[in-house]
N, C-alpha and C. Protein backbone atom coordinates (compact mmCIF):
# COMPACT_ATOMS: atom_id res chain seq x y z
N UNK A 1 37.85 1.36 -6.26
CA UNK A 1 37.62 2.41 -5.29
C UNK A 1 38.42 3.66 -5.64
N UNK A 2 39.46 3.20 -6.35
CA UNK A 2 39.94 4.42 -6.64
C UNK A 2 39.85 5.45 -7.62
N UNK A 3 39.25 4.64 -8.85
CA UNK A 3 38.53 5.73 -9.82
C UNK A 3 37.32 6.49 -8.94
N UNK A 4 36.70 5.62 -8.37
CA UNK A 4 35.29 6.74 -7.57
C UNK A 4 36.02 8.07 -7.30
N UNK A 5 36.97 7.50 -6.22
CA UNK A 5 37.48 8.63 -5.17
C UNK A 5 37.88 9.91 -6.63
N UNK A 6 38.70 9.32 -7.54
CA UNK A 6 39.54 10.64 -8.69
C UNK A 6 37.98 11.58 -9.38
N UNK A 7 37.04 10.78 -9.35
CA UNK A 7 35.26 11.43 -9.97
C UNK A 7 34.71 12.24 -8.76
N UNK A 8 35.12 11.68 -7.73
CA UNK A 8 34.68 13.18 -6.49
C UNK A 8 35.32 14.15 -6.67
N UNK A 9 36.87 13.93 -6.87
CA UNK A 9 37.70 15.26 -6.48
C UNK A 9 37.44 15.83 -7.71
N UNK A 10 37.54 14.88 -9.44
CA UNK A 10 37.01 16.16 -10.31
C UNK A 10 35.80 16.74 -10.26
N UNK A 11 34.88 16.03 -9.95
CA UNK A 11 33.44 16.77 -9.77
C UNK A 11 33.45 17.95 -9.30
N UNK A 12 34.46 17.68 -7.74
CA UNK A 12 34.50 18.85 -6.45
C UNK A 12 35.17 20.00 -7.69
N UNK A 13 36.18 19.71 -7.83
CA UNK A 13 37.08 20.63 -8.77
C UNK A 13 36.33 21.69 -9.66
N UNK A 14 35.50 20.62 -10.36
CA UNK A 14 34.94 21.54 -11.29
C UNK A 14 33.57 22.60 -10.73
N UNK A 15 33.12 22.15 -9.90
CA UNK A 15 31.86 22.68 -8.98
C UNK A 15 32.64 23.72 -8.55
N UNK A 16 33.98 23.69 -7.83
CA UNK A 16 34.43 24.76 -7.36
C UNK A 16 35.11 26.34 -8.64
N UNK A 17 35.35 25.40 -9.34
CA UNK A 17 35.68 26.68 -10.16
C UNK A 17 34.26 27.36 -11.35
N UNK A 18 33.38 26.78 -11.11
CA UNK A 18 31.88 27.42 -11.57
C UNK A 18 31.51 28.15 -10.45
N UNK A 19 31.56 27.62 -8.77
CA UNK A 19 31.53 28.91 -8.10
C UNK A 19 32.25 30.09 -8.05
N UNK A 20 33.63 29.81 -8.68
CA UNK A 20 34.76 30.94 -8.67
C UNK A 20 34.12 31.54 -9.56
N UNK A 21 33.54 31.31 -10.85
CA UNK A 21 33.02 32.36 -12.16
C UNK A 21 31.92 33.12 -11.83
N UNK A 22 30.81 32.42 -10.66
CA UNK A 22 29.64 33.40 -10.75
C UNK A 22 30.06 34.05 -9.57
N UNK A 23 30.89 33.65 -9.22
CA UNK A 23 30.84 34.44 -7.60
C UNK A 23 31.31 36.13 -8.15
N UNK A 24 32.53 36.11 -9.67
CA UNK A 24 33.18 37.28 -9.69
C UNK A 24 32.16 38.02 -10.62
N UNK A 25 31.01 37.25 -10.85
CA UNK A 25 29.97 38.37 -11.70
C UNK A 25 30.57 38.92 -13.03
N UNK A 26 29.47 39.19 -13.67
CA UNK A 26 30.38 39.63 -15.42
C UNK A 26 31.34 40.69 -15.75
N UNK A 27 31.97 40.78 -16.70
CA UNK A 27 32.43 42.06 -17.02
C UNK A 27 32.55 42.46 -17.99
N UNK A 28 33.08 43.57 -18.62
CA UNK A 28 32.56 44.04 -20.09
C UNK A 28 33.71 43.44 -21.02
N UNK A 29 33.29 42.79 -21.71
CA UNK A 29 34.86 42.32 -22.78
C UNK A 29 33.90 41.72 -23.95
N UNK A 30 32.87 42.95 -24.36
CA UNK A 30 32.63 42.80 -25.94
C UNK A 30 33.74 44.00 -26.14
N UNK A 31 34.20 43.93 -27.77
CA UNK A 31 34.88 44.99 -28.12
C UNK A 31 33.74 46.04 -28.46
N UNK A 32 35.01 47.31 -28.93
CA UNK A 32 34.01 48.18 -29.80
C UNK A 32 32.84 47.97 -31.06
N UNK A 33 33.55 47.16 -31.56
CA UNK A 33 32.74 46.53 -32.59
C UNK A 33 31.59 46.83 -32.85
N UNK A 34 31.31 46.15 -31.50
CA UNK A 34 29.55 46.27 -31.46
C UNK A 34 29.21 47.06 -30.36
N UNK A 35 29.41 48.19 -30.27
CA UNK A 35 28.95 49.38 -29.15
C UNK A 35 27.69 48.98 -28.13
N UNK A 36 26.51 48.61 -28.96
CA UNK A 36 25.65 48.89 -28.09
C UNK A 36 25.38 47.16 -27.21
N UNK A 37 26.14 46.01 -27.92
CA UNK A 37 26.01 44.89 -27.09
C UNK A 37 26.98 45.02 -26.06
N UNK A 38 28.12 46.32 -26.25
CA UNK A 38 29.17 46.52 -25.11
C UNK A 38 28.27 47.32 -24.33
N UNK A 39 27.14 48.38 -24.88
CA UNK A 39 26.66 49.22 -23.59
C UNK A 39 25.64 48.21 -23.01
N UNK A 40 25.45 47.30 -23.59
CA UNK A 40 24.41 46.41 -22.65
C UNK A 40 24.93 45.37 -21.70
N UNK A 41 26.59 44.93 -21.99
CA UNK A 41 27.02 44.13 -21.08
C UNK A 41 27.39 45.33 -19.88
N UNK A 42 27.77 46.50 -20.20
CA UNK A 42 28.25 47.35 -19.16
C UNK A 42 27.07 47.84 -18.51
N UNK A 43 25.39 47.50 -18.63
CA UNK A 43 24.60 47.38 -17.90
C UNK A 43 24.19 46.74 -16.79
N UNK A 44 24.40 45.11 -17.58
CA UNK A 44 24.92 43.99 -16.66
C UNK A 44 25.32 44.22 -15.85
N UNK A 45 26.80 44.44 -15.72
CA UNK A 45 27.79 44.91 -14.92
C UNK A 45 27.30 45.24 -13.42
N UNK A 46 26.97 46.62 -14.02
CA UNK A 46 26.56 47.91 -13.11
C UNK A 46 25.19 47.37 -12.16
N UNK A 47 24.82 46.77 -12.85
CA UNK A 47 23.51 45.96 -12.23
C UNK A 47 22.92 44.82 -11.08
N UNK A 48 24.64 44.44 -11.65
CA UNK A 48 25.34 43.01 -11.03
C UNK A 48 25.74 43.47 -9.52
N UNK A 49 26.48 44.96 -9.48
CA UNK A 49 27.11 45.61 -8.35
C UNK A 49 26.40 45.84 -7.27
N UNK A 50 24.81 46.36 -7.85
CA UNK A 50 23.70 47.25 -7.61
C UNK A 50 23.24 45.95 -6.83
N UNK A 51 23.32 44.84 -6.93
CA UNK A 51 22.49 43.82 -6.66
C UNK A 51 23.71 43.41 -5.14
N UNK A 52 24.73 43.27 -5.15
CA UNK A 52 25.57 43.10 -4.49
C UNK A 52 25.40 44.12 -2.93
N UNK A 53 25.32 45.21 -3.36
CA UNK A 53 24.89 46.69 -2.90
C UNK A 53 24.19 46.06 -2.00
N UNK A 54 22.53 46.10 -2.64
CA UNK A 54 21.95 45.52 -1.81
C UNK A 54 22.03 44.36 -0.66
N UNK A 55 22.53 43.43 -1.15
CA UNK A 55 22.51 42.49 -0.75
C UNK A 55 23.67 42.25 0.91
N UNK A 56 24.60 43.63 0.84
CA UNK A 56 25.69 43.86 1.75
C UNK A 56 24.84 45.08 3.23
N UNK A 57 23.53 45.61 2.20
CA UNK A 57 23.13 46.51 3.08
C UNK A 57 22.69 46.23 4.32
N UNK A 58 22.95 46.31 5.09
CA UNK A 58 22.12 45.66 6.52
C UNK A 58 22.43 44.31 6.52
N UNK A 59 23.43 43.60 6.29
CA UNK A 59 23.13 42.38 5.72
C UNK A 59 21.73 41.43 5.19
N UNK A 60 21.25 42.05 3.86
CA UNK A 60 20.05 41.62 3.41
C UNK A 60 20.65 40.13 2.58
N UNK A 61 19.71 39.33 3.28
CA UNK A 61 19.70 37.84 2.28
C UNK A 61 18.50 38.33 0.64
N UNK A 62 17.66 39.13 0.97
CA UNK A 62 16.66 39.54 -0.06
C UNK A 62 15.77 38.01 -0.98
N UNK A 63 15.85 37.06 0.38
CA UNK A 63 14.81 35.53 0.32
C UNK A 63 15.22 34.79 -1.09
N UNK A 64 16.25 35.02 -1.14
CA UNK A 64 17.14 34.24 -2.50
C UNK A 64 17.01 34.75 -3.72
N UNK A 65 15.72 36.41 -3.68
CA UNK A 65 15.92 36.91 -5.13
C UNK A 65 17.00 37.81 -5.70
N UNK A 66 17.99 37.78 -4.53
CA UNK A 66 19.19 38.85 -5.01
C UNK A 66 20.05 38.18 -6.02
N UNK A 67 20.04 36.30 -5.25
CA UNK A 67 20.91 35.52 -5.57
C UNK A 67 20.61 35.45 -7.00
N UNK A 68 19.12 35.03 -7.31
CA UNK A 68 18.44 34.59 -8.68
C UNK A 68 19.05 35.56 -9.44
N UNK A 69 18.60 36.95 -9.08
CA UNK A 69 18.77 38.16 -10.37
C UNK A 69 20.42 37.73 -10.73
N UNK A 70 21.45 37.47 -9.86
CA UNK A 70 22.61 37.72 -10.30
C UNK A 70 22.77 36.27 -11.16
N UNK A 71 22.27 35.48 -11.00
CA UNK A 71 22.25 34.23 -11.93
C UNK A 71 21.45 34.73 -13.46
N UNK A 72 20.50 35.27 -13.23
CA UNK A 72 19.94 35.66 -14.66
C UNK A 72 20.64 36.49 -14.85
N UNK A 73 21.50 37.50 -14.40
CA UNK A 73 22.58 38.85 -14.91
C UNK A 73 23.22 37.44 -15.90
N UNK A 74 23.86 36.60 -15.27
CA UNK A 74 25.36 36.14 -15.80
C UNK A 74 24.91 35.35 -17.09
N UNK A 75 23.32 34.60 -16.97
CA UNK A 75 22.68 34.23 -18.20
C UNK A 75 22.88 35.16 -19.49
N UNK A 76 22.29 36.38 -19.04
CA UNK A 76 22.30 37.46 -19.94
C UNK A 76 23.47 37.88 -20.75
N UNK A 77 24.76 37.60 -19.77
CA UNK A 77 25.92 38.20 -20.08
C UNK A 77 26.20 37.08 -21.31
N UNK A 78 26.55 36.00 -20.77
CA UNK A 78 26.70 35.11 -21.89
C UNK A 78 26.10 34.74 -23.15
N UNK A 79 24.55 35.51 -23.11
CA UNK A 79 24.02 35.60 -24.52
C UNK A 79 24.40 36.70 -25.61
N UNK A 80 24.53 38.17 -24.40
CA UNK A 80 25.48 38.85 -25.07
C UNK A 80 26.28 38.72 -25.56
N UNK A 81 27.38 37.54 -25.12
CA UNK A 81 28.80 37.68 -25.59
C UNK A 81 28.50 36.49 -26.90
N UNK A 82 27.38 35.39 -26.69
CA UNK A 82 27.25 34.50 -27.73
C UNK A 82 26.25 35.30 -29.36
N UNK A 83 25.92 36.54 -28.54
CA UNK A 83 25.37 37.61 -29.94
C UNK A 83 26.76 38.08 -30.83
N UNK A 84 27.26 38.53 -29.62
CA UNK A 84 28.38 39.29 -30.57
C UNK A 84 29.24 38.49 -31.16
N UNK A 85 29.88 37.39 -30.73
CA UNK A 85 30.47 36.13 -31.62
C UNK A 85 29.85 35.86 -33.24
N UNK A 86 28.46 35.44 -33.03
CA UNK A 86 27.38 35.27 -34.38
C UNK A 86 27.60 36.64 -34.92
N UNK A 87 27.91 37.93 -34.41
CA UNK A 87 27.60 38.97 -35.44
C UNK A 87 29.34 38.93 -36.06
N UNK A 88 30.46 38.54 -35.13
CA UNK A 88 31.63 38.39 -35.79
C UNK A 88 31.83 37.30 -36.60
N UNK A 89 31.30 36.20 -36.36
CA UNK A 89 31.26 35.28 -37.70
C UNK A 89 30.31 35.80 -39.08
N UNK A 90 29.50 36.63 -38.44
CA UNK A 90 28.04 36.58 -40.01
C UNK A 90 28.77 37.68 -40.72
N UNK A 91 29.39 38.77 -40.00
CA UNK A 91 29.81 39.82 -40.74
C UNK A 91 31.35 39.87 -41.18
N UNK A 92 31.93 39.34 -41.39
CA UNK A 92 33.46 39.28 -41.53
C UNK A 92 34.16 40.59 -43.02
């Protein structure tokens, strides 16, 4: 019984700190390097806010597509940041 109980609390644990990551939305931390995968995460960003914006206005729920877009923002972000990695390994 007592291993169960230690697999809830890490489960809980870890569930809770994946809500802590999307809840704070992306932010820009490609370097210069690669300028324009930094001007596209700083799109993200701005986009991410824009969506927030909305979503505070009047208090709009926006029928769960505010929620979605900011889940595909954070998709996005992380392909960005997994581009610019591949372009720092291919180009050294």
């Amino acid at each position: 019984m007592k291993i169960s109980s230690l697999k809830i609390v890490g489960t809980l644990v870890v569930l809770g700190a994946a809500g802590v990551a999307v809840a704070q939305g992306p932010v820009v931390d490609i370097g210069g390097k690669h300028p324009n995968l930094r001007d596209a995460q700083q799109h993200l960003v701005s986009a991410y806010g824009k969506i927030i914006d909305a979503e505070h206005d009047r208090n709009e729920t926006l029928g769960g597509h505010g929620a979605r877009a900011k889940q595909l923002i954070m998709e996005a972000d992380e392909e960005l940041r997994a581009a610019a990695n591949v372009a720092n390994e291919t180009h050294r």
